[in-house]
N, C-alpha and C. Protein backbone atom coordinates (compact mmCIF):
# COMPACT_ATOMS: atom_id res chain seq x y z
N UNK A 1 0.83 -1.20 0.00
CA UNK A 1 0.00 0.00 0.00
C UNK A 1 0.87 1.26 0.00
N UNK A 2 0.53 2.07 -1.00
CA UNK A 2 1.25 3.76 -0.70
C UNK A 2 1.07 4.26 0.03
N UNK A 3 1.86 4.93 1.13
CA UNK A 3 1.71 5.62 1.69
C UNK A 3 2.04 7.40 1.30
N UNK A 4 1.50 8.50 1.35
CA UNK A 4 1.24 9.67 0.60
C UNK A 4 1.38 10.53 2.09
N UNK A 5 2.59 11.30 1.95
CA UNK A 5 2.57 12.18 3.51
C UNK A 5 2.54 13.42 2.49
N UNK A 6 1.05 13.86 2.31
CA UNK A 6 0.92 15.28 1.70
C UNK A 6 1.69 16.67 2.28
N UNK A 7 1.59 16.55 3.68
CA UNK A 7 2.05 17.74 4.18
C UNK A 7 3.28 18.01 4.02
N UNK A 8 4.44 16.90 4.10
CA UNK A 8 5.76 17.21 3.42
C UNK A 8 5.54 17.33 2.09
N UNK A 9 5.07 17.06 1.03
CA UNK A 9 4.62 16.98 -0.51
C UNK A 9 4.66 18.84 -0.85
N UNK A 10 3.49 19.28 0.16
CA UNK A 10 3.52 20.65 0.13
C UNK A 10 3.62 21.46 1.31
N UNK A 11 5.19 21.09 1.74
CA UNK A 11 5.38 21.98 3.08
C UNK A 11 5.69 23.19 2.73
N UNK A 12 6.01 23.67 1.58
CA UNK A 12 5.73 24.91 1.18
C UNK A 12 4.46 25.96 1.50
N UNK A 13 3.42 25.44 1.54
CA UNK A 13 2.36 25.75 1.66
C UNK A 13 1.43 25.75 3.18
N UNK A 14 2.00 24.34 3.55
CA UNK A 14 1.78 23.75 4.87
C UNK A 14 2.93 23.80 6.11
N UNK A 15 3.88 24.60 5.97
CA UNK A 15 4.34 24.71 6.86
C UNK A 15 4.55 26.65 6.70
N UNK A 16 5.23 27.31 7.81
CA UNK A 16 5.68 28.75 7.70
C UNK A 16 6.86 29.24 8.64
N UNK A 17 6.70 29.84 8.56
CA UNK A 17 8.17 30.98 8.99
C UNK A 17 7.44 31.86 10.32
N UNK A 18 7.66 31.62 11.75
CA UNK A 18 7.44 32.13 12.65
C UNK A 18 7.59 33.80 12.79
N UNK A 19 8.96 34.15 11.89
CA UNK A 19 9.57 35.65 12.48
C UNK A 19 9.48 36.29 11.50
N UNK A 20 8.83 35.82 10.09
CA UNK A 20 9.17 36.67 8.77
C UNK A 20 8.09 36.58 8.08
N UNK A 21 7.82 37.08 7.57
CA UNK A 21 6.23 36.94 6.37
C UNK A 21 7.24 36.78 4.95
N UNK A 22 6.93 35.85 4.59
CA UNK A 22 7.63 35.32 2.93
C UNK A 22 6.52 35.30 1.44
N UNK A 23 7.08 35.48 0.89
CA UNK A 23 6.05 35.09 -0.88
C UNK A 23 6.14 33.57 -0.76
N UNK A 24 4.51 33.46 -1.49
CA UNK A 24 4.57 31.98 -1.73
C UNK A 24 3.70 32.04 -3.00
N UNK A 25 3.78 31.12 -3.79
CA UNK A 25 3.01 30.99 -4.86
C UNK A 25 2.16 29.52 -5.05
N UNK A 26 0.67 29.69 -4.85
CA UNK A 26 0.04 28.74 -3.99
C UNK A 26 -0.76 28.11 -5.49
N UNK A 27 -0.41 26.92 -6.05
CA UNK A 27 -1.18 26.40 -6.86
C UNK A 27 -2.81 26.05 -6.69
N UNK A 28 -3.35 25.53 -7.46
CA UNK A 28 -4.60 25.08 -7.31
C UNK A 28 -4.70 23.97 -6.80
N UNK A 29 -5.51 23.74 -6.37
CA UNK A 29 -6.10 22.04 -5.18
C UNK A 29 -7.31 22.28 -5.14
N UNK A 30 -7.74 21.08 -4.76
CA UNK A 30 -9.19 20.83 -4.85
C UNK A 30 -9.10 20.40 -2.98
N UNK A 31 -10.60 21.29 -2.79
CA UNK A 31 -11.01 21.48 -1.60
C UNK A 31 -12.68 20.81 -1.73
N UNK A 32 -12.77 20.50 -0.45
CA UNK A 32 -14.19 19.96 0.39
C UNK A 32 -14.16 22.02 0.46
N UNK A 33 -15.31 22.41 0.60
CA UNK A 33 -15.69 23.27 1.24
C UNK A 33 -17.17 23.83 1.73
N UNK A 34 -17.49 24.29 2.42
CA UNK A 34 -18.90 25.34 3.29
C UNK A 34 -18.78 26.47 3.40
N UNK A 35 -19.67 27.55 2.98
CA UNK A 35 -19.88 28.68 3.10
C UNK A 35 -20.70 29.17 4.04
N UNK A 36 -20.65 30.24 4.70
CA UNK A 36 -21.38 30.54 5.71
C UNK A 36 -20.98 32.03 6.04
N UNK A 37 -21.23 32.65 7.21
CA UNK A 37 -20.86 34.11 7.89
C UNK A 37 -21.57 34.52 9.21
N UNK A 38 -20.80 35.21 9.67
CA UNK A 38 -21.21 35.36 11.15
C UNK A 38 -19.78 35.10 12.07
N UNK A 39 -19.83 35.06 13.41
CA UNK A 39 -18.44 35.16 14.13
C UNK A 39 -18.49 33.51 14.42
N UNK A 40 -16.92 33.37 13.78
CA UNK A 40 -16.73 31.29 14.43
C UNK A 40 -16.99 31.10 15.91
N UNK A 41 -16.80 31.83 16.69
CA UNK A 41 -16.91 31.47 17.94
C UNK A 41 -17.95 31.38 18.77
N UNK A 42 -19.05 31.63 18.30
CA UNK A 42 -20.16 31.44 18.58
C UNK A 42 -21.84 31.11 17.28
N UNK A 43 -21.25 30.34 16.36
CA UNK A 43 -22.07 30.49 15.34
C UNK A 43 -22.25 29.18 15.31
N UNK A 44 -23.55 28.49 15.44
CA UNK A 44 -23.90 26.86 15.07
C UNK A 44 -23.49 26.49 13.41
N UNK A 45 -23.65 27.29 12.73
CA UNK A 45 -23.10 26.94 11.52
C UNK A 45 -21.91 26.64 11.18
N UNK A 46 -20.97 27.21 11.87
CA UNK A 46 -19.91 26.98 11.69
C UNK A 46 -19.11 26.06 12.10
N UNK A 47 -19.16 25.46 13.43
CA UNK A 47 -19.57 24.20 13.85
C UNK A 47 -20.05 23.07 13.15
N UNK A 48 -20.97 23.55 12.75
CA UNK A 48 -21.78 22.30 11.69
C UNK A 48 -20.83 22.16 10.53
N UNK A 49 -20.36 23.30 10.36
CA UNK A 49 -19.24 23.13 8.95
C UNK A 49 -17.81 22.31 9.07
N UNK A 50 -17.41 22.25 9.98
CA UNK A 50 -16.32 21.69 10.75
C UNK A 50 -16.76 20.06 10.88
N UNK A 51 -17.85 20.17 11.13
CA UNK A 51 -18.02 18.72 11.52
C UNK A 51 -18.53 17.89 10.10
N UNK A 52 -19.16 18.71 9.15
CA UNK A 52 -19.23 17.62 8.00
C UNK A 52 -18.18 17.85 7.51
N UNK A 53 -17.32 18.55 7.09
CA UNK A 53 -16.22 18.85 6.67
C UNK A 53 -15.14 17.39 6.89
N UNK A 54 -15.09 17.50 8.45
CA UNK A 54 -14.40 16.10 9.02
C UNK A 54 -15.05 15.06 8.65
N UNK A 55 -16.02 14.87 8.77
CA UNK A 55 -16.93 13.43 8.37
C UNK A 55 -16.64 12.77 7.18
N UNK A 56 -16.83 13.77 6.62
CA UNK A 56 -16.80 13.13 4.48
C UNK A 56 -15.15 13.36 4.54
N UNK A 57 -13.97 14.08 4.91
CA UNK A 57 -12.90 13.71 4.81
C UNK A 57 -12.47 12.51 4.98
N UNK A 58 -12.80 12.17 6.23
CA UNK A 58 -12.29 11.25 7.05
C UNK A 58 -12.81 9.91 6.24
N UNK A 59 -14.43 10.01 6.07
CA UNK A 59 -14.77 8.73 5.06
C UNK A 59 -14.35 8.26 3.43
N UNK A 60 -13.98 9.23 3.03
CA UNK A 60 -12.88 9.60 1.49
C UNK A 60 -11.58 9.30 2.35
N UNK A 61 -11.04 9.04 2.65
CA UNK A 61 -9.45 8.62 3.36
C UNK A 61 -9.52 7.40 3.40
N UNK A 62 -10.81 6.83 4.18
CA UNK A 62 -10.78 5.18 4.23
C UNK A 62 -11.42 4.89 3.03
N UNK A 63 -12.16 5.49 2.09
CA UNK A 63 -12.36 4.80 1.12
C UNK A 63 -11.55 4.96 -0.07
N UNK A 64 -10.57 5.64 -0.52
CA UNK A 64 -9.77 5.35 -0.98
C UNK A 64 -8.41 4.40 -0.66
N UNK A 65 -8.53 4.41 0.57
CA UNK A 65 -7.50 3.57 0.94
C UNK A 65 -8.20 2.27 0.64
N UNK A 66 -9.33 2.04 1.36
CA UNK A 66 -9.60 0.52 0.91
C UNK A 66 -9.92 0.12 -1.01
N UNK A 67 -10.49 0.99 -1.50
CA UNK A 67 -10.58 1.31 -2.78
C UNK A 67 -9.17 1.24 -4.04
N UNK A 68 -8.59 2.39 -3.62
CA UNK A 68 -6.96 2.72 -4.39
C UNK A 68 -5.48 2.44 -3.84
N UNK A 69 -5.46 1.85 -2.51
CA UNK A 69 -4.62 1.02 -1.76
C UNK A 69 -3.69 2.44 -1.70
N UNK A 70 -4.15 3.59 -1.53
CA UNK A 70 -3.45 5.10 -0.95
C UNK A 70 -3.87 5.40 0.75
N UNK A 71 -2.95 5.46 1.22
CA UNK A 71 -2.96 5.83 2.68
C UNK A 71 -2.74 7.18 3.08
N UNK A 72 -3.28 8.02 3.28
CA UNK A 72 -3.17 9.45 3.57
C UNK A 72 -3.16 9.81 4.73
N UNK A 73 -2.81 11.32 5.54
CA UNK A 73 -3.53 11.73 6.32
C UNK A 73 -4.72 12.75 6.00
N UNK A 74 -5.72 12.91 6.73
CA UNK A 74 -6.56 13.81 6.55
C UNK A 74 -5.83 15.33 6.91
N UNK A 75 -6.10 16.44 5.89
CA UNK A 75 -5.44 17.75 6.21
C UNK A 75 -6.09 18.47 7.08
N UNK A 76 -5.25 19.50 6.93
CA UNK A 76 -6.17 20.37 8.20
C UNK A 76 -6.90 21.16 7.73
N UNK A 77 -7.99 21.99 8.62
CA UNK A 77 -9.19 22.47 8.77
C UNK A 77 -8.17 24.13 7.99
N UNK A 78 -9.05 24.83 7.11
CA UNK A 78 -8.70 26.13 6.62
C UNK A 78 -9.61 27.17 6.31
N UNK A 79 -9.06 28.23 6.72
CA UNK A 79 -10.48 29.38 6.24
C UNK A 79 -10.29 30.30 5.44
N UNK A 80 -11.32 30.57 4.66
CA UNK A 80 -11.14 32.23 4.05
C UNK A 80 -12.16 33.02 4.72
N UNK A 81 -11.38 34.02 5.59
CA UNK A 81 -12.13 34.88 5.85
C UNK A 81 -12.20 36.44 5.05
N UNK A 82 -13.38 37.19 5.19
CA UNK A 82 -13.44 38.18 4.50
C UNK A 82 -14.41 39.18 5.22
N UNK A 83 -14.79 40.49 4.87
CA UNK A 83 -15.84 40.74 4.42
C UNK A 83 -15.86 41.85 3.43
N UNK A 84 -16.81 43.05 3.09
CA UNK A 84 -16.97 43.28 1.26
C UNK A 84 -15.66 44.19 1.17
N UNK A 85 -15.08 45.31 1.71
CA UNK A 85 -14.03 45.98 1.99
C UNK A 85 -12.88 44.88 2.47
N UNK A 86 -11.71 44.71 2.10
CA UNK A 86 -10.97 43.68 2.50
C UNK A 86 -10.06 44.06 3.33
N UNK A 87 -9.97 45.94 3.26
CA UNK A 87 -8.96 46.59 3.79
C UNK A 87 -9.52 46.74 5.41
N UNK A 88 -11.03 46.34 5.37
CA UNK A 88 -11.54 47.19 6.87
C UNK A 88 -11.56 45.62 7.43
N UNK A 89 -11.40 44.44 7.15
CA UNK A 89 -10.81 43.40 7.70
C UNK A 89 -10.46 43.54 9.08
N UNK A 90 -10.95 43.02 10.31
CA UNK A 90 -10.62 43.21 11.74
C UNK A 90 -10.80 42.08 12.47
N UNK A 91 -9.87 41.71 13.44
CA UNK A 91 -10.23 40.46 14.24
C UNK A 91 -11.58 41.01 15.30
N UNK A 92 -11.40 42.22 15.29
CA UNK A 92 -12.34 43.18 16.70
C UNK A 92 -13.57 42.59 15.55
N UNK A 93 -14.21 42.39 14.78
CA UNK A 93 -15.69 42.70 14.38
C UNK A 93 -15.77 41.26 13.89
N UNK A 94 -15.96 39.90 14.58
CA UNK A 94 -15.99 39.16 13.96
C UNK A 94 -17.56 38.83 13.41
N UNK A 95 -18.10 39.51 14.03
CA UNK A 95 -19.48 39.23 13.28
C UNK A 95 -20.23 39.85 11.98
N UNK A 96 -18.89 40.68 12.08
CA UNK A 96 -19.16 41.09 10.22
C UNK A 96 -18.72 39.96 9.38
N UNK A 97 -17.65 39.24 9.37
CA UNK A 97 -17.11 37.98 8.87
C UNK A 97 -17.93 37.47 7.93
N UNK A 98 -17.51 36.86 6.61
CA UNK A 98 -17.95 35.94 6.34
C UNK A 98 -17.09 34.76 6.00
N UNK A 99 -17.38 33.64 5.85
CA UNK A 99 -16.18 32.41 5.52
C UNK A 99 -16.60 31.63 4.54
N UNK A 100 -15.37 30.94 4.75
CA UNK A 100 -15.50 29.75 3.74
C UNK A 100 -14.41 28.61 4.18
N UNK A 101 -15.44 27.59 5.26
CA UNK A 101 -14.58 26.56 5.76
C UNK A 101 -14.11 25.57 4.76
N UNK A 102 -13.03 24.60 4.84
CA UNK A 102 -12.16 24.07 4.17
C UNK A 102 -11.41 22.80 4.20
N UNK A 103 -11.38 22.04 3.35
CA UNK A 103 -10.23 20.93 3.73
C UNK A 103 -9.61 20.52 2.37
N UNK A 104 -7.96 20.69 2.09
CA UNK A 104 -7.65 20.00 1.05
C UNK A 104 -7.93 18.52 0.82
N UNK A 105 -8.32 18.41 -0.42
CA UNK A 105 -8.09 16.86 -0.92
C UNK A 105 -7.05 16.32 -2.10
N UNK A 106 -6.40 15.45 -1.56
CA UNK A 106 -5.30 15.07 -2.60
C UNK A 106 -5.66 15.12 -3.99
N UNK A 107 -4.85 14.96 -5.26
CA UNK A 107 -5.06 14.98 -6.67
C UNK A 107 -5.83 13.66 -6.78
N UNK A 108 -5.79 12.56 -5.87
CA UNK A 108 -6.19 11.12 -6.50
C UNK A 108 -7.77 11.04 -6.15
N UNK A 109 -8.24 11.94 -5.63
CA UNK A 109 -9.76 11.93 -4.84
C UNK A 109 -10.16 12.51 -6.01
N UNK A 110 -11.33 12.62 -6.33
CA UNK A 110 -12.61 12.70 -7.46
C UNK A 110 -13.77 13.49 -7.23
N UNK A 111 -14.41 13.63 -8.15
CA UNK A 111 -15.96 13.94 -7.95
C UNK A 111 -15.96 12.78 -7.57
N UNK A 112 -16.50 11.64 -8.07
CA UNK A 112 -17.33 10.46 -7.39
C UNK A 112 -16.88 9.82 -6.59
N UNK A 113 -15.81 9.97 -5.77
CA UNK A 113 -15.75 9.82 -4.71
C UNK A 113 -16.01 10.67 -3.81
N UNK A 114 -16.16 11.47 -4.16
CA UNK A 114 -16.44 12.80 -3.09
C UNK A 114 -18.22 12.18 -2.77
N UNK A 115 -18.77 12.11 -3.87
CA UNK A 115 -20.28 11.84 -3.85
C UNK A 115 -20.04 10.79 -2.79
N UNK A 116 -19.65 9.32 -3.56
CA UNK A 116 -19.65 8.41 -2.47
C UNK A 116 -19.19 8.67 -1.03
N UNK A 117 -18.36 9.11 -1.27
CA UNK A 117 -18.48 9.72 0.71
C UNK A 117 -19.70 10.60 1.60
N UNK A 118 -20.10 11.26 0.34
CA UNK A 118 -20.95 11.68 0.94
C UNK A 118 -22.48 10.96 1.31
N UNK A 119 -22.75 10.03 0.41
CA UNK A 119 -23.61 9.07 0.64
C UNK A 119 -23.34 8.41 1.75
N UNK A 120 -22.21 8.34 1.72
CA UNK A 120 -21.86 6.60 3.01
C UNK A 120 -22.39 7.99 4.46
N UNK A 121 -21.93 8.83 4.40
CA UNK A 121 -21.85 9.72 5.52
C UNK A 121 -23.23 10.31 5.48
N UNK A 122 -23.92 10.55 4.94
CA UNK A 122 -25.59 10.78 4.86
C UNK A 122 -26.21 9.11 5.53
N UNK A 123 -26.08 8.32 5.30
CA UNK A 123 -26.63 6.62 6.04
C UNK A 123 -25.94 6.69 7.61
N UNK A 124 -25.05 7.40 7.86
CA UNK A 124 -24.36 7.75 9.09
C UNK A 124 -25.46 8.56 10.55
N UNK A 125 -25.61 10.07 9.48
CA UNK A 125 -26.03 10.57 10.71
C UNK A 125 -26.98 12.01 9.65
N UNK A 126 -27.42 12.16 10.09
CA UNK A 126 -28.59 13.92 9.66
C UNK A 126 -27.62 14.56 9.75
N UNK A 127 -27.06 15.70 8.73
CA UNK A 127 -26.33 16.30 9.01
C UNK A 127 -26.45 17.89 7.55
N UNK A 128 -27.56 18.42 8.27
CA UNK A 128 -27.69 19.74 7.32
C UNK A 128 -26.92 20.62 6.79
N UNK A 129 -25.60 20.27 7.27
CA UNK A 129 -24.76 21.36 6.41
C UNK A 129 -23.88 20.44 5.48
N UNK A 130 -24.30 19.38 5.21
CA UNK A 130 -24.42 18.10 4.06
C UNK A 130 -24.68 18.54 2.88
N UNK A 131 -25.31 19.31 2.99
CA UNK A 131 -26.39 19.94 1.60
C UNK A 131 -25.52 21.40 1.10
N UNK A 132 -24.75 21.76 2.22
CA UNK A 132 -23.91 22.80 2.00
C UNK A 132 -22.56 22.64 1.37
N UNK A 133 -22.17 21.76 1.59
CA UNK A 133 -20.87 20.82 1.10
C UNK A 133 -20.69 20.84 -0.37
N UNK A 134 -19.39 21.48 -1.26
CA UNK A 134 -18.89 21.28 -2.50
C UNK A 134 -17.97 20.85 -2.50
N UNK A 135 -17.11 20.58 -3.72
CA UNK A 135 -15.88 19.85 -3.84
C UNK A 135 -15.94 20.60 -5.20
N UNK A 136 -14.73 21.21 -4.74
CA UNK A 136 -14.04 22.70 -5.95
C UNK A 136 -12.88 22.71 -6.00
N UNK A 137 -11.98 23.56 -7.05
CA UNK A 137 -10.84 23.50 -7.12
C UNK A 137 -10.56 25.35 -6.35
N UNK A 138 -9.45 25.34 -5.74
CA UNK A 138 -9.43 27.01 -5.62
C UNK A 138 -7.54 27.12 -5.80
N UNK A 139 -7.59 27.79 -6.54
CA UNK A 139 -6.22 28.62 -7.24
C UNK A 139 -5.80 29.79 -6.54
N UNK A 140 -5.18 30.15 -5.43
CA UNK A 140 -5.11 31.11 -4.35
C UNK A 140 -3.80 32.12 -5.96
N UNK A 141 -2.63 31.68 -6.31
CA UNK A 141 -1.68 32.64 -6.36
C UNK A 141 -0.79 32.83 -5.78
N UNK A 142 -0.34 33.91 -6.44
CA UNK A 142 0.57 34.66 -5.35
C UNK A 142 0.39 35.02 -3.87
N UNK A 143 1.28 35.08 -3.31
CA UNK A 143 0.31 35.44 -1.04
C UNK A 143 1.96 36.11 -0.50
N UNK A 144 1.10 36.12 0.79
CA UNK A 144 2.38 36.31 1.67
C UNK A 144 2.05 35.68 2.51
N UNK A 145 2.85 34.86 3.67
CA UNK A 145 2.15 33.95 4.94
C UNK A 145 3.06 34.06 6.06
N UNK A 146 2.82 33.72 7.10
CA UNK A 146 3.62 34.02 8.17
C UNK A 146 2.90 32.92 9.14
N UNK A 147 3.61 32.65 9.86
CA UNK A 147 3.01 31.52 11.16
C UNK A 147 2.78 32.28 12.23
N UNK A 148 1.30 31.90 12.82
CA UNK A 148 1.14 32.80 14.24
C UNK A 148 1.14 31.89 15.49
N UNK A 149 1.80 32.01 15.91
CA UNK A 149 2.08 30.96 17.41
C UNK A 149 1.29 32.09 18.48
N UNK A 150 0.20 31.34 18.75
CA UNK A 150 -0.82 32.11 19.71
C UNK A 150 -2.10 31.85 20.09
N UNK A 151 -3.40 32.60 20.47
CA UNK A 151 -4.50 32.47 20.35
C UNK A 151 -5.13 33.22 19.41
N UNK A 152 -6.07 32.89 18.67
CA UNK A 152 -6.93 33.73 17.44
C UNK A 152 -6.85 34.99 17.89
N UNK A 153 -7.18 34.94 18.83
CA UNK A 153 -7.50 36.69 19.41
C UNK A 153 -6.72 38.06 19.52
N UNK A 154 -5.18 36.67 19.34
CA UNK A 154 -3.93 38.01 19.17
C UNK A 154 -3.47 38.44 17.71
N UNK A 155 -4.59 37.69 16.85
CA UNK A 155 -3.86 37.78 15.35
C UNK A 155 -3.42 39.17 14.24
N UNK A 156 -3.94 40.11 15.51
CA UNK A 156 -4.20 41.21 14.67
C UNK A 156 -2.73 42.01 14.47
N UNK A 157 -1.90 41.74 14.91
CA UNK A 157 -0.23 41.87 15.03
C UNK A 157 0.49 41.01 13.48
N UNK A 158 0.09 40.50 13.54
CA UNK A 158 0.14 39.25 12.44
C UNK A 158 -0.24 39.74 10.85
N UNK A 159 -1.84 40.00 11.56
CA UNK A 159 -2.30 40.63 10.33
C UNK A 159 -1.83 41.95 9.46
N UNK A 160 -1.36 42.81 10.31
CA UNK A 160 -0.84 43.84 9.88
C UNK A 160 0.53 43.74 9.52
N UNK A 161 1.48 42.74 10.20
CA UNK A 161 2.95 43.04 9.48
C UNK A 161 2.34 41.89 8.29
N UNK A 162 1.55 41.33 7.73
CA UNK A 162 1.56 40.91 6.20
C UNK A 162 0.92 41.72 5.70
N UNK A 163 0.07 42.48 5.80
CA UNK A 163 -0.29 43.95 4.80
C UNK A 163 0.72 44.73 4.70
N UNK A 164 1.51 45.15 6.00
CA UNK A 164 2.64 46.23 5.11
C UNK A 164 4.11 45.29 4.70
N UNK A 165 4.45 44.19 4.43
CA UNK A 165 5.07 43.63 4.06
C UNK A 165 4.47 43.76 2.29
N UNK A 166 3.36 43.32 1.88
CA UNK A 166 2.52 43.44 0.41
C UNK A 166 3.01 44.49 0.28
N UNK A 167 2.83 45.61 0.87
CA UNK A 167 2.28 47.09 0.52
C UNK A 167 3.92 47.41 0.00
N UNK A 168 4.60 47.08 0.99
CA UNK A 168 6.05 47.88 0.98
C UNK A 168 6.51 46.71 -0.17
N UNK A 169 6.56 45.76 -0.54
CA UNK A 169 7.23 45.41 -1.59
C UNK A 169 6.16 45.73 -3.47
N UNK A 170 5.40 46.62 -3.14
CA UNK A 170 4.64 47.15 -4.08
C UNK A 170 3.50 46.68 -4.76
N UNK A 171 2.70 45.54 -3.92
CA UNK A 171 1.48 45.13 -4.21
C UNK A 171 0.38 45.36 -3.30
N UNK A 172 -0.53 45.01 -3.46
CA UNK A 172 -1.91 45.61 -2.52
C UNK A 172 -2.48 44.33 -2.70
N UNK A 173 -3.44 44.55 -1.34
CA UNK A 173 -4.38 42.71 -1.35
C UNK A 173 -5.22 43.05 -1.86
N UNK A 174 -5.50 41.20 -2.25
CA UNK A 174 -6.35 40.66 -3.58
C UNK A 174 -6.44 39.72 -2.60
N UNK A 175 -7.70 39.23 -2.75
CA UNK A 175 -8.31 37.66 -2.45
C UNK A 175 -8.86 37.92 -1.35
N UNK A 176 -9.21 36.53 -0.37
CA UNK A 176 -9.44 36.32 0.88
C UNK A 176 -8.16 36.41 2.04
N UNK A 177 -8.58 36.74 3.21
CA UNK A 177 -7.44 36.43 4.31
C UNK A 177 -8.27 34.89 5.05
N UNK A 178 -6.74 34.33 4.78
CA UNK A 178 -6.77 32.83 4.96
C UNK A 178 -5.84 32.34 5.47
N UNK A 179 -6.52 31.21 6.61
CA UNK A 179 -6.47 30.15 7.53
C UNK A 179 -6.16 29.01 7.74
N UNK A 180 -4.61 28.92 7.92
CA UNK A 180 -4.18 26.94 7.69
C UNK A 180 -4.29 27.02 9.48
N UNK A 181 -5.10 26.16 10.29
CA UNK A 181 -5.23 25.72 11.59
C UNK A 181 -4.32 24.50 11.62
N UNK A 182 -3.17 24.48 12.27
CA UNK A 182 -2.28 23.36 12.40
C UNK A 182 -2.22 22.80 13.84
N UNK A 183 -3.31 23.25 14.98
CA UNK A 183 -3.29 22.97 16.60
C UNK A 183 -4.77 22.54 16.63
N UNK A 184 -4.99 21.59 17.38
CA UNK A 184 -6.03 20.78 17.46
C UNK A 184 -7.07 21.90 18.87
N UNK A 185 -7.24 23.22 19.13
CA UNK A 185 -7.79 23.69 19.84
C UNK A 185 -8.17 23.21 20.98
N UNK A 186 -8.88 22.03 21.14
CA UNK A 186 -9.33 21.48 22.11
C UNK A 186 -8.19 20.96 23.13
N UNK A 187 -7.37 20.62 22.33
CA UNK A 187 -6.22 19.76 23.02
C UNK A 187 -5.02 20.60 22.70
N UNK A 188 -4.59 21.72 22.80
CA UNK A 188 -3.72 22.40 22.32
C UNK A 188 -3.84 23.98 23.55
N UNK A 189 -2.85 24.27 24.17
CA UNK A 189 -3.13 25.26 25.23
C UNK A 189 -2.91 27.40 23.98
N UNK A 190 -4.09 27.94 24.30
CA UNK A 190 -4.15 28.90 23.53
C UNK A 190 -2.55 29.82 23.15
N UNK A 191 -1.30 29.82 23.87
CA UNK A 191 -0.04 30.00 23.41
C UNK A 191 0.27 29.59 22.80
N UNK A 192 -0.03 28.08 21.99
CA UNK A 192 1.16 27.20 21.51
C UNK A 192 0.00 26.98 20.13
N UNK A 193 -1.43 27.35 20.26
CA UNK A 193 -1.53 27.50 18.79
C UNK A 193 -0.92 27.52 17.68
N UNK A 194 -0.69 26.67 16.44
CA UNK A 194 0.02 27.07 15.12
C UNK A 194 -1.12 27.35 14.35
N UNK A 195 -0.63 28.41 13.91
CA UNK A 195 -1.73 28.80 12.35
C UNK A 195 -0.87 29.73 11.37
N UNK A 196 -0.89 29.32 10.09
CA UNK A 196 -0.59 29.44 9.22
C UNK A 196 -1.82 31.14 8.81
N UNK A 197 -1.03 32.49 8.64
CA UNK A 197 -1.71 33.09 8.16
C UNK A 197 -1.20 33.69 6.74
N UNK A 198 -2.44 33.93 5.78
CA UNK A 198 -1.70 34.31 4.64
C UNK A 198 -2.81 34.99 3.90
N UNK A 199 -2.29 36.40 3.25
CA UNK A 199 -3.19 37.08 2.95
C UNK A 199 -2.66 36.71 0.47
N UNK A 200 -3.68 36.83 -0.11
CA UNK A 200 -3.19 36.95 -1.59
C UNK A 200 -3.40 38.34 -1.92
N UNK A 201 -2.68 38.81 -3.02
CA UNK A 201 -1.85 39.73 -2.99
C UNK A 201 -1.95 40.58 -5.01
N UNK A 202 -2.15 41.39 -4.83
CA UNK A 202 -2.45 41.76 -6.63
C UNK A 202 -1.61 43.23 -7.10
């Protein structure tokens, strides 16, 4: 059986630089994703997005493995956050927010397997943000990213040395500001958080 350690494959992408905000040039991949808006920290939807998100990953992992004899890990959870001004962007207003929760899927996963997971995982359990669930490709570009070792709440330090890092090397943001979660929250003490932040760039 193959074994496939994606995250070294694209530690470019999946890993970062604690003290420096760097260019990265982020190809296309195909993502599980949910749309939604409102503040993560208190929003049932968003929650709900997290959890089918994991479900149909996790059941596409074992069924390709038992299927295509590929052994993966499941990636981590990612966001685009936004809202319509990109510049007035604030951790202070999260309930202006809107998102777009996330999970990469390797090149060998499919539409119809995506379906079939999602079937096997519909015979599982009710799960309404099931119906919310796509499987898309997204082409980020050019970015800048930086690693934030912390709690969400301090990100706004973060956020700003990658805007004037863009700014001062002569581009202005483009895209979403986006979310690689690399600390399991629950089990992870709010200092030692890893998250991958990275804004794209035009």
């Amino acid at each position: 059986m193959d074994k496939v350690d994606l995250k070294k494959q694209l530690e470019e992408f999946y890993n970062a630089s604690s003290k420096e905000v760097k260019f990265v040039d982020v190809p296309a991949m195909n993502f599980l994703m949910v749309d939604g808006k409102g503040n993560p920290n208190d929003s049932p939807e968003y929650k709900a997005a997290i959890e089918v998100l994991f479900m149909v990953s996790y059941a596409l992992k074992f069924m390709v493995k038992k299927a295509k004899s590929i052994d993966y890990s499941v990636m981590p959870l990612e966001g685009l956050w936004w809202v319509d001004n990109i510049t007035k962007f604030s951790p202070e207003h999260k309930d202006d927010w809107k998102w777009k929760a996330m999970i990469m899927q390797p090149n060998f996963v499919n539409a119809e397997d995506v379906k079939a997971a999602i079937e096997q995982v519909k015979k599982k359990k009710n799960l309404e943000a099931i119906t919310k669930l796509r499987f898309e490709s997204f082409n980020e570009g050019k970015a800048a990213q930086i690693m934030h070792i912390g709690p969400y709440s301090a990100e706004g330090a973060n956020i700003a040395k990658i805007r004037a890092f863009i700014q001062s090397n002569g581009y202005s943001l483009g895209g979403k500001h986006h979310e690689i979660y690399l600390s399991n929250p629950g089990k992870t003490a709010p200092e030692k958080l890893k998250t991958i932040m990275r804004q794209p760039m035009k």
